[in-house]
Protein backbone atom coordinates (compact mmCIF):
# COMPACT_ATOMS: atom_id res chain seq x y z
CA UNK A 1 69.22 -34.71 63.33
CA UNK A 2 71.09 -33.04 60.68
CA UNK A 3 69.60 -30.14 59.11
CA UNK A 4 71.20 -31.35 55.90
CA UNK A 5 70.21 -35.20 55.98
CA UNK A 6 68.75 -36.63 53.00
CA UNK A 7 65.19 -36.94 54.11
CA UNK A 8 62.58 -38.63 51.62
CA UNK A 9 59.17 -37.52 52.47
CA UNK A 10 56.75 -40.58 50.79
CA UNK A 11 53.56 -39.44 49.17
CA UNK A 12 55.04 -35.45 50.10
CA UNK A 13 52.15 -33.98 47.50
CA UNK A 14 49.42 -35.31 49.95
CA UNK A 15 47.60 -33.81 52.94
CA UNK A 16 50.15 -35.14 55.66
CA UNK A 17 52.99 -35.11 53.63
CA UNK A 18 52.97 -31.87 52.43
CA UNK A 19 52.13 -30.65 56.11
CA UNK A 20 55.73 -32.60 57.08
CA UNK A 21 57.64 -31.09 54.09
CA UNK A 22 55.98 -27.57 55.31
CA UNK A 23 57.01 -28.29 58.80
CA UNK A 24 60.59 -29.62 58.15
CA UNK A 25 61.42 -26.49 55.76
CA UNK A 26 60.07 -24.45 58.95
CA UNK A 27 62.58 -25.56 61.14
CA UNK A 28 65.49 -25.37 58.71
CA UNK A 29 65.97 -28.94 56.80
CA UNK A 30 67.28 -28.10 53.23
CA UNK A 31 67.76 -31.23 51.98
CA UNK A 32 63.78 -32.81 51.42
CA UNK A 33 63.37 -35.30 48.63
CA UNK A 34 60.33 -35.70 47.06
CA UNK A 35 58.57 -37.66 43.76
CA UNK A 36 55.59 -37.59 42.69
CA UNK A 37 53.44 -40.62 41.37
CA UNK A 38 54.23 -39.96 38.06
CA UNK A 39 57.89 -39.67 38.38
CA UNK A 40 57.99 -42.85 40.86
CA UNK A 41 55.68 -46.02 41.46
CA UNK A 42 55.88 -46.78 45.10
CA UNK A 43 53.79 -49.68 44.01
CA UNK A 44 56.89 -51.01 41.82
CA UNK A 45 60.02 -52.48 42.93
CA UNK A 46 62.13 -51.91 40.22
CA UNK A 47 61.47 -48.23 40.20
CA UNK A 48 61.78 -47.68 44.04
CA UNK A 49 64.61 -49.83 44.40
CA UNK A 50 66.54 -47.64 41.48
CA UNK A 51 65.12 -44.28 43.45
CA UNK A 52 67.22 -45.45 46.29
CA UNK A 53 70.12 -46.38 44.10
CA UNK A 54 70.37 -43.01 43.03
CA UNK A 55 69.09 -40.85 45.55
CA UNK A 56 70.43 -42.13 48.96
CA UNK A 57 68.65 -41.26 51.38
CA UNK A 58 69.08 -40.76 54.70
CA UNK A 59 65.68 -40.64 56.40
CA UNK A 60 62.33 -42.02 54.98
CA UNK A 61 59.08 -40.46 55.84
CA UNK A 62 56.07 -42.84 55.02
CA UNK A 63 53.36 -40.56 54.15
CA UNK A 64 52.42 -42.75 50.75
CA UNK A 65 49.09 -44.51 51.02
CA UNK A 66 46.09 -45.29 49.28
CA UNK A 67 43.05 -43.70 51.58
CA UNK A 68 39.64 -43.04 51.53
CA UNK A 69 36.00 -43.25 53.77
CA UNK A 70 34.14 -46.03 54.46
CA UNK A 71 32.57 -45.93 50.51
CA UNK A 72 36.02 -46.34 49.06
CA UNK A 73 36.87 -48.56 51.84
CA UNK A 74 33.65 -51.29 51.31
CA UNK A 75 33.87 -50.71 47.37
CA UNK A 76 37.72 -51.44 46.97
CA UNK A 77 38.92 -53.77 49.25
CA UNK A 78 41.65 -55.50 46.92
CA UNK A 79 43.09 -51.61 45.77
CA UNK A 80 43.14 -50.90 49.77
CA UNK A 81 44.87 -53.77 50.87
CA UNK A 82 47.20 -54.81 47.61
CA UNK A 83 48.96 -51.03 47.07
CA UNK A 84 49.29 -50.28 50.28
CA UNK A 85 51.06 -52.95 50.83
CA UNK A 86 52.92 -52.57 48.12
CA UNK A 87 54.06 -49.53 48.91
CA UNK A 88 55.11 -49.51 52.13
CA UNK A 89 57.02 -53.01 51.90
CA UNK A 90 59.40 -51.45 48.56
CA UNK A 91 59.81 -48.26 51.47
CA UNK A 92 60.73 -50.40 54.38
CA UNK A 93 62.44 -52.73 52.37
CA UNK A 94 64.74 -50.53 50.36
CA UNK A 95 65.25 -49.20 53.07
CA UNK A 96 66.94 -52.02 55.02
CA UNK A 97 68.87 -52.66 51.93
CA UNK A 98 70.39 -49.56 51.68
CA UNK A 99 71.23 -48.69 55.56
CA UNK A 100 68.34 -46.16 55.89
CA UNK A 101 69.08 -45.67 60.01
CA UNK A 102 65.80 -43.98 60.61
CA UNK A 103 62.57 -44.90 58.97
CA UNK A 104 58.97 -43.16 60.55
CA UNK A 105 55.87 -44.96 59.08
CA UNK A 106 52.34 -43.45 59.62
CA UNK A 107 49.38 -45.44 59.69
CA UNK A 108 45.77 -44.96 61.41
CA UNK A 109 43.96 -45.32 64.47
CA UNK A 110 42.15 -48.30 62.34
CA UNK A 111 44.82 -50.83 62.79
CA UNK A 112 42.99 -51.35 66.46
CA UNK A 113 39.97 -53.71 66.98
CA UNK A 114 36.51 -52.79 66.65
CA UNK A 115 35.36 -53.17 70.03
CA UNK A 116 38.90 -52.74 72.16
CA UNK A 117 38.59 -50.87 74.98
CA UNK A 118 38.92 -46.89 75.01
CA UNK A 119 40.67 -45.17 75.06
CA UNK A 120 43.08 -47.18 72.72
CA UNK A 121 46.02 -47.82 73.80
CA UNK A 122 48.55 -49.25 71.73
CA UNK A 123 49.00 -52.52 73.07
CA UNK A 124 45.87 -53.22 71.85
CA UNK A 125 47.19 -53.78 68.58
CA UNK A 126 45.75 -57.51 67.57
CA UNK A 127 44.02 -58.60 69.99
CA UNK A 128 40.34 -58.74 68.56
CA UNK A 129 38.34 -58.61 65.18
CA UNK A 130 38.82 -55.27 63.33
CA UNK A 131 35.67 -52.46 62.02
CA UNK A 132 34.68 -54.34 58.42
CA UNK A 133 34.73 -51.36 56.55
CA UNK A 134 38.38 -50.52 56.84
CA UNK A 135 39.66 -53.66 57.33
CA UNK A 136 41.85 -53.58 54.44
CA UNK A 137 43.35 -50.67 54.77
CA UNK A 138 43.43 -51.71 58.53
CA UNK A 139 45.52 -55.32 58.11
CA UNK A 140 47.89 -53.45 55.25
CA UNK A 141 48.81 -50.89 57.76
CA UNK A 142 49.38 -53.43 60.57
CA UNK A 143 51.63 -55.23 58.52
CA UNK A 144 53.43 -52.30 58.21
CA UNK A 145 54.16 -51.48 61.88
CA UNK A 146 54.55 -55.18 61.97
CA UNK A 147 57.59 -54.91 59.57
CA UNK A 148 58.81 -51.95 61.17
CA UNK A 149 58.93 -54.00 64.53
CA UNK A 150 60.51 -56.64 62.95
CA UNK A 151 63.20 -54.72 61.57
CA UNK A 152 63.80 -52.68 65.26
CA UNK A 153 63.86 -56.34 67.08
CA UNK A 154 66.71 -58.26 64.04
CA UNK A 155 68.65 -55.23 63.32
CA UNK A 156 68.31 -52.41 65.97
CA UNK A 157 67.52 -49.43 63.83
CA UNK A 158 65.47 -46.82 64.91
CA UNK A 159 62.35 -47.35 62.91
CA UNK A 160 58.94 -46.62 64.47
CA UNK A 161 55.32 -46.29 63.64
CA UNK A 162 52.82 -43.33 64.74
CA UNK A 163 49.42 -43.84 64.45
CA UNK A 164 47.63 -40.74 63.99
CA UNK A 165 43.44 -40.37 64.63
CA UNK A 166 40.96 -39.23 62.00
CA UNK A 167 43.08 -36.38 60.16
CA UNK A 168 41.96 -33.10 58.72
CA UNK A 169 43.48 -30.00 56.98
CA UNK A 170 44.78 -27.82 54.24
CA UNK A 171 44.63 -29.77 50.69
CA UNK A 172 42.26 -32.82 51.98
CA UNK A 173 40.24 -34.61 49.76
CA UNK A 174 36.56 -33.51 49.40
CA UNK A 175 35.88 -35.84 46.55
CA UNK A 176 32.58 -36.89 47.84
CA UNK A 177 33.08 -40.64 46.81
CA UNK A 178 35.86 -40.99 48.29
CA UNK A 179 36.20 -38.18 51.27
CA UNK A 180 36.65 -38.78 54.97
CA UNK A 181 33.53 -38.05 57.47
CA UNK A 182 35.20 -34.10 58.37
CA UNK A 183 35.38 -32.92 54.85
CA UNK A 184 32.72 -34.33 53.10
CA UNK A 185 30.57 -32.72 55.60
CA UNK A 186 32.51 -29.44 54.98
CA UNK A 187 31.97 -30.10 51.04
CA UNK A 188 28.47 -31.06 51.24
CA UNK A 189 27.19 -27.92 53.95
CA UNK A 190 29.46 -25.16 51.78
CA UNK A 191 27.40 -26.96 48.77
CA UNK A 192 23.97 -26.63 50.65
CA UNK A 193 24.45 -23.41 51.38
CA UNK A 194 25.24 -22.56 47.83
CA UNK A 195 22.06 -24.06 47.01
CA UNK A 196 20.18 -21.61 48.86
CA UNK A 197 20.76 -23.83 52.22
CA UNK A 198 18.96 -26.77 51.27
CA UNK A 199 19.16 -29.66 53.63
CA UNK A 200 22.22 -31.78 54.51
CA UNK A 201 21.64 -35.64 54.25
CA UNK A 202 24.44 -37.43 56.27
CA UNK A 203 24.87 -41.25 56.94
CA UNK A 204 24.17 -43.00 60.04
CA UNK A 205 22.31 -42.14 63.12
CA UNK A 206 25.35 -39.50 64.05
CA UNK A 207 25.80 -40.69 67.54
CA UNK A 208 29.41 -42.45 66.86
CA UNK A 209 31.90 -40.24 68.88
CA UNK A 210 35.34 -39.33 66.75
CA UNK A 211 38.66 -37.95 67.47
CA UNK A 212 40.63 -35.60 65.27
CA UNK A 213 43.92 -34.20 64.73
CA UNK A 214 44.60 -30.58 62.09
CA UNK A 215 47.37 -32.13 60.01
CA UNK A 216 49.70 -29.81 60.90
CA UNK A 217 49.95 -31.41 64.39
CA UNK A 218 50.37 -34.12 62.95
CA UNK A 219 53.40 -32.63 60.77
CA UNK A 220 54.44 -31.55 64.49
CA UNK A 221 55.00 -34.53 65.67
CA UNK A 222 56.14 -36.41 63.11
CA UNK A 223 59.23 -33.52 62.73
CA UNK A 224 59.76 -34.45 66.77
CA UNK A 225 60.00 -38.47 66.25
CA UNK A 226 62.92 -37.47 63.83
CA UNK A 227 64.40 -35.09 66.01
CA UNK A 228 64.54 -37.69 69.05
CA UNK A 229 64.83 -41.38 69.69
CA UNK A 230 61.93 -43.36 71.06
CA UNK A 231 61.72 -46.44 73.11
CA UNK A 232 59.47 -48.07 71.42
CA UNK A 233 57.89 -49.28 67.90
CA UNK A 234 54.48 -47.58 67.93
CA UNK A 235 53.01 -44.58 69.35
CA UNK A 236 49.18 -43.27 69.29
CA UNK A 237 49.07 -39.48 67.40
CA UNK A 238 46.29 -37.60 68.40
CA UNK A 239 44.33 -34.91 70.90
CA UNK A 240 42.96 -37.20 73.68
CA UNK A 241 39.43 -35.83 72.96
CA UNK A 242 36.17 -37.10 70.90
CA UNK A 243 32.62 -35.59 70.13
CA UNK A 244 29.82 -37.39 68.36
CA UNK A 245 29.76 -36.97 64.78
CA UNK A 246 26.12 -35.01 65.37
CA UNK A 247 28.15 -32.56 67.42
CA UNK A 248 30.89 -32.39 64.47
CA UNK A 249 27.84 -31.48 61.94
CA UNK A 250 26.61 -28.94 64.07
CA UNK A 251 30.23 -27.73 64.21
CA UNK A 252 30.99 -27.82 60.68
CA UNK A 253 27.56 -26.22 59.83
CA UNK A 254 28.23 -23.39 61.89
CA UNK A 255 32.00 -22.97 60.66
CA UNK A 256 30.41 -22.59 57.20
CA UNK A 257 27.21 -20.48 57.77
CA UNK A 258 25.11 -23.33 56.68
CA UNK A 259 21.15 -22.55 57.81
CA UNK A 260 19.26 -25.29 56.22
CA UNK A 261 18.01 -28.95 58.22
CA UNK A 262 20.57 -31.44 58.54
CA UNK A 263 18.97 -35.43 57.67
CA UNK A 264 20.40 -38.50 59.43
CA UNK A 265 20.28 -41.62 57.19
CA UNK A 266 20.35 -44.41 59.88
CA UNK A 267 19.78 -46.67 57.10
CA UNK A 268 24.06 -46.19 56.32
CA UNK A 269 26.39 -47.41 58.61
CA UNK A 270 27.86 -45.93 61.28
CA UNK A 271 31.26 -47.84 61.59
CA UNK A 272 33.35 -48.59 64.72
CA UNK A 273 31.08 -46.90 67.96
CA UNK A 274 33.92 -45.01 69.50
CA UNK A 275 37.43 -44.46 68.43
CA UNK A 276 39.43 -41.93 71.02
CA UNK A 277 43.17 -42.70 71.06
CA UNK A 278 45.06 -42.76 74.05
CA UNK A 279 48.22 -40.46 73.53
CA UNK A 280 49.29 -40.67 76.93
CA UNK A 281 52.67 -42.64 75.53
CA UNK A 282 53.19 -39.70 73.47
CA UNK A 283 52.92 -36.84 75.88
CA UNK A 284 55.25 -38.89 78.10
CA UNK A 285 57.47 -38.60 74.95
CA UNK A 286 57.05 -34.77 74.97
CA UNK A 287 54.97 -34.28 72.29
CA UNK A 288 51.31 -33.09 72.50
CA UNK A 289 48.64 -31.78 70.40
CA UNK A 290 48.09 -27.62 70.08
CA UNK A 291 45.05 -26.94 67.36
CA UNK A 292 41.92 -26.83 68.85
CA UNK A 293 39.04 -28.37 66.47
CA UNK A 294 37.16 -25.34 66.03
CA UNK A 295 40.18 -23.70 64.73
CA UNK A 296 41.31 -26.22 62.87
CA UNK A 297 37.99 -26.82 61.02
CA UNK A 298 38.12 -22.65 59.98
CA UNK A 299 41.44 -23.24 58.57
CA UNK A 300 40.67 -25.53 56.72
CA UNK A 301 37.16 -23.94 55.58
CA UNK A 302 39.21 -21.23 54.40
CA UNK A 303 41.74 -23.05 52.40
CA UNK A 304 38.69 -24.79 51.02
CA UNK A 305 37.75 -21.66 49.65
CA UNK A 306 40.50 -20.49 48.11
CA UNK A 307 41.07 -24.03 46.72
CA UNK A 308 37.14 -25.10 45.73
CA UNK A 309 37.92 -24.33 42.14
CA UNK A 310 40.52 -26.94 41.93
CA UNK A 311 40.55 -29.08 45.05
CA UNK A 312 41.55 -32.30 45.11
CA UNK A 313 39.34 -34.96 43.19
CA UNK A 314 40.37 -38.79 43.47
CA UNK A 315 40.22 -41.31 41.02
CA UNK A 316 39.55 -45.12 41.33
């Protein structure tokens, strides 16, 4: 890849994009394009298709989504699934349009069914009923890949799809509406503890077993898809290792010197049982994961503390 190639990063203000524009300046690129929300609508056609116009570039990087936990998830279904979308079809479209030779969309591990087998393996992709509270992010995502797929098979450009697990890292969201499971836990124990370690009240029965990835692996691999050319369509992202979520609290807790009782709500739900990602595809590749999760969850502790005063809050 040139060093000098127009690369767009998509949503490059964001957790995982901001890890990939970190990551690409790293290694050398000097030519990274970025907007923010305010300066372009992914969501609108007319604005994205005169972005491309304009800008020409070389190399998208779909890092633009509409995310949240299973709150958001359950509480917006129509946002989750309509501007996602949205989004992603002006990317992948434009991007057809305009010759864009190599395209890398990210998704999640949630695309795969509920109950599929674990680990998952990517040809699992549609082939049973998916967790209910992320389906709409789920299907939006699949289409995604779908279109992606679509777009390798007709025209034979090197697009692909990588499908990272349960992510986690510097400038997250701990917006405790709308947070995933890894920091909201962080939030809510560095709050506890604040509070003269009062207890910790956390959904479910904690016995689901999770998978996660420090963003900056991700970042990692997503700088060696555009660096080489893959096989095929869609790869798993991820370490190839779970814990229960009880053994994530105790973790977390730990990480943040929290002393007080932990409460398990199994009144919430749990979501999907297991989700561990088979990345065996990947590592054939010749990419694999380096941040252990006890490292990963201190580094991002401590840009939580640096950041707490200002840290990202999201808005429905």
């Amino acid at each position: 890849m040139n060093k000098n190639a127009r690369i767009y990063i998509a949503g490059h203000r964001g957790m995982v994009g901001s890890a990939i524009w970190r990551a690409l300046e790293a290694k050398g690129y000097t030519n990274l394009i970025g907007r923010t929300s305010k300066e372009l609508d992914l969501r609108n056609q007319n604005e994205v298709s005169e972005f491309f116009s304009s800008e020409k570039p070389e190399v998208i990087i779909d890092a633009a989504a509409r995310v949240g936990g299973i709150l958001a998830n359950n509480n917006y279904p129509y946002q989750f699934l309509m501007e996602n979308m949205l989004i992603q079809n002006n990317l992948i479209d434009f991007s057809l349009k305009t010759d864009v030779q190599k395209f890398i969309f990210l998704g999640s591990s949630c695309i795969y069914p509920k109950m599929a087998p674990q680990p998952l393996k990517e040809d699992y992709l549609l082939t049973g009923p998916l967790e209910p509270t992320n389906e709409w992010y789920a299907v939006a995502k699949i289409t995604g890949v779908k279109a992606c797929e679509a777009i390798r098979k007709q025209f034979g450009k090197d697009y692909i799809s990588l499908m990272p697990t349960n992510l986690y890292g510097p400038y997250d969201n701990f917006d405790l509406k709308t947070s995933h499971v890894l920091p909201a836990m962080i939030r809510k124990f560095h709050d506890a503890k604040e509070s003269g370690n009062s207890h910790v009240e956390l959904w479910g029965s904690g016995t689901p077993m999770r998978e996660f990835l420090f963003v900056e692996d991700l970042a990692d691999a997503v700088v060696f898809a555009l660096e080489n050319k893959f096989q095929d369509n869609l790869y798993n992202v991820g370490t190839g290792k779970d814990l229960t979520i009880k053994e994530l609290a105790e973790l977390i807790q730990k990480t943040v010197g929290h002393t007080g009782e932990i409460i398990w709500d199994s009144s919430k739900p749990d979501g999907t049982p297991r989700k561990l990602m088979d990345v065996s595809k990947m590592e054939f590749a010749g990419w694999k994961a380096k941040v252990e999760l006890s490292e990963g969850i201190n580094k991002t502790y401590q840009w939580f503390l640096e950041n707490k005063e200002n840290f990202k809050e999201v808005k429905i």
